[in-house]
N, C-alpha and C. Protein backbone atom coordinates (compact mmCIF):
# COMPACT_ATOMS: atom_id res chain seq x y z
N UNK A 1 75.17 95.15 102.35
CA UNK A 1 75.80 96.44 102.34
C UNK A 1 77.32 96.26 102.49
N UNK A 2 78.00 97.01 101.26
CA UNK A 2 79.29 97.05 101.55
C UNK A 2 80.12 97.75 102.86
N UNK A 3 81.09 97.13 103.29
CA UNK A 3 82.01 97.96 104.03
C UNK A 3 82.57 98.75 103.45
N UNK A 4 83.48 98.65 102.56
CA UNK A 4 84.49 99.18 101.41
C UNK A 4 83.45 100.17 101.08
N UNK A 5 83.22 101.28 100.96
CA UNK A 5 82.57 102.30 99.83
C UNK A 5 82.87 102.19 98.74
N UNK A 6 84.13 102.61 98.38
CA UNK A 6 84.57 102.35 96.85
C UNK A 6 85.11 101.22 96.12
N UNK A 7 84.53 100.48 96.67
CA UNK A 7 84.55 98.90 96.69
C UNK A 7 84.80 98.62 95.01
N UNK A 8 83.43 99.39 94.19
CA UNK A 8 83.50 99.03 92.82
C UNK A 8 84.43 100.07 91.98
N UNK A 9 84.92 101.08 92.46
CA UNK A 9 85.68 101.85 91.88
C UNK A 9 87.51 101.08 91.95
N UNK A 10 87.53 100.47 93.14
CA UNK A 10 88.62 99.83 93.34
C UNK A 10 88.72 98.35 92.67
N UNK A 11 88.01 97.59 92.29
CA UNK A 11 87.84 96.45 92.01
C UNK A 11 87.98 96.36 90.28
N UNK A 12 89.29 96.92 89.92
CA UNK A 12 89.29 97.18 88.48
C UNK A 12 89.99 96.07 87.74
N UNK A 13 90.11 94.53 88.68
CA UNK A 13 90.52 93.47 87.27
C UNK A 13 89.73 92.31 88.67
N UNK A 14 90.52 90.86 88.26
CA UNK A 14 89.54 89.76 88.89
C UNK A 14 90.80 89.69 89.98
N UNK A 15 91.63 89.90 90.34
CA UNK A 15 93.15 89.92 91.60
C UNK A 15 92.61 90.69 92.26
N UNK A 16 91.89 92.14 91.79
CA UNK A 16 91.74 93.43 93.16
C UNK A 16 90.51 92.76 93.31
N UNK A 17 89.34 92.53 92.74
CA UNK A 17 87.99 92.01 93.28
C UNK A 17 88.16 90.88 94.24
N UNK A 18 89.02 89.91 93.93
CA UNK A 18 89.30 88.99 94.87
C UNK A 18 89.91 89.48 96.58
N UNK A 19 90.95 90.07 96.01
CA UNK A 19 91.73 90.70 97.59
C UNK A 19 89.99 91.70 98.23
N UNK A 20 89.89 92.37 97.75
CA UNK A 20 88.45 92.70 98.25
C UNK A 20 87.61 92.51 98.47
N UNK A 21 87.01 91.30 98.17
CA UNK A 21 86.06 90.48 98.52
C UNK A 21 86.79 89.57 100.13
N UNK A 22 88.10 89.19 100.07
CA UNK A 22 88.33 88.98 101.28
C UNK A 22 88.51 89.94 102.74
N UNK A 23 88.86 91.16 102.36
CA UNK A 23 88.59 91.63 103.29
C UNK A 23 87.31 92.34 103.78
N UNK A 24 86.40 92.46 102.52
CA UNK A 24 85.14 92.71 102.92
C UNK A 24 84.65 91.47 104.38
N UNK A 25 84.64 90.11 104.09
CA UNK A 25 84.60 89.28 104.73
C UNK A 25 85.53 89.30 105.70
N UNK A 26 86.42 90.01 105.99
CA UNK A 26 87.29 90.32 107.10
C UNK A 26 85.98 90.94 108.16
N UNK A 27 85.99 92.36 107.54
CA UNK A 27 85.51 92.90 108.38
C UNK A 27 83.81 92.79 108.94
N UNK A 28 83.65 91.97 107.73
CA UNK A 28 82.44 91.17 108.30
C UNK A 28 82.52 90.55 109.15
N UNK A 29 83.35 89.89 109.48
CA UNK A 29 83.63 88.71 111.04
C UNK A 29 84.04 89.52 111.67
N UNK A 30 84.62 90.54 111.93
CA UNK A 30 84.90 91.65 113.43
C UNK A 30 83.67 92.91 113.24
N UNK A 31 82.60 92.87 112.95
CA UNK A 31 81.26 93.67 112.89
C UNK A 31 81.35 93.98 114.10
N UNK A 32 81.70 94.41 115.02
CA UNK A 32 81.35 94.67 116.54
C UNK A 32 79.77 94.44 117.00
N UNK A 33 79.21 95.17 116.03
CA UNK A 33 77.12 95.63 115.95
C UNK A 33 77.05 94.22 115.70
N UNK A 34 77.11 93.34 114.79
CA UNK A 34 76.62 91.89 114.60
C UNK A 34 77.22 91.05 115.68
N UNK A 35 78.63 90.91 116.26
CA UNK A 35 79.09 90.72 117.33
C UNK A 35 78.80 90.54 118.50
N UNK A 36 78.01 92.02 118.61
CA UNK A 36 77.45 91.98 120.16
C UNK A 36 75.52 91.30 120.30
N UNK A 37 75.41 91.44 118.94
CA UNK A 37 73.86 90.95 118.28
C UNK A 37 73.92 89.86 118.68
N UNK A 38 74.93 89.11 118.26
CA UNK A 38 74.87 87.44 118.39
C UNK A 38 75.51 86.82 119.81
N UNK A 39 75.78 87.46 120.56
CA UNK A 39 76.58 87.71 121.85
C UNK A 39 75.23 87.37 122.74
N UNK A 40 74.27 88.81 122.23
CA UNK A 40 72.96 89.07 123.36
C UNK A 40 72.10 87.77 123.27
N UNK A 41 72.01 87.37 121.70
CA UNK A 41 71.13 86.07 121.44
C UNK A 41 71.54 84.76 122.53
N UNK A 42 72.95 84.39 122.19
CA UNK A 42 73.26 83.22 122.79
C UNK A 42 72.76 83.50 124.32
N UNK A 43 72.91 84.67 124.66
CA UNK A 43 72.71 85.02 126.76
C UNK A 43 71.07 84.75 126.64
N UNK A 44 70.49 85.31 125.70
CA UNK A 44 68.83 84.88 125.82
C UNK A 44 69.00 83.79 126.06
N UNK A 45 69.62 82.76 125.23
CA UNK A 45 69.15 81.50 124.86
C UNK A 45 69.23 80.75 126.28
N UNK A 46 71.03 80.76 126.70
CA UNK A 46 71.55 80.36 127.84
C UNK A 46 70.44 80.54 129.21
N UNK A 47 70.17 82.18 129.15
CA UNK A 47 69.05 82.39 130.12
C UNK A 47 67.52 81.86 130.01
N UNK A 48 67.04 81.40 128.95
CA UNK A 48 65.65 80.37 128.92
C UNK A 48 65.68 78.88 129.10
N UNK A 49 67.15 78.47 128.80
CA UNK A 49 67.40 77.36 129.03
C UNK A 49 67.83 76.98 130.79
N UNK A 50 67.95 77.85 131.52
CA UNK A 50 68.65 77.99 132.62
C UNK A 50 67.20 77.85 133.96
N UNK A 51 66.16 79.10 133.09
CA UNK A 51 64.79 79.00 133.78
C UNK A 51 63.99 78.57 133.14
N UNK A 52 63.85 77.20 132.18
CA UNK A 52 63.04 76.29 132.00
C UNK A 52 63.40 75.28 132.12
């Protein structure tokens, strides 16, 4: 799923698809929701490894 909504309306040669494709991937790495997803995982992990 895109971030950008008008992702394909904006992406009108191979320079704008590019600049947009990087910041799609911007804001893919500051996801806050995937962020804190992978945040909670590692504390599981830390915490089974801690009491086993």
């Amino acid at each position: 799923m895109r971030k950008i909504k008008n992702f394909e309306q904006l992406a009108v040669n191979d320079a704008r698809r590019a600049v947009l494709e990087i910041a799609e991937a911007g804001f893919s790495a500051v996801d806050t929701k995937a962020a804190i997803r992978r945040a909670l995982i590692d504390i599981q992990r830390i915490y089974f490894f801690v009491l086993h």
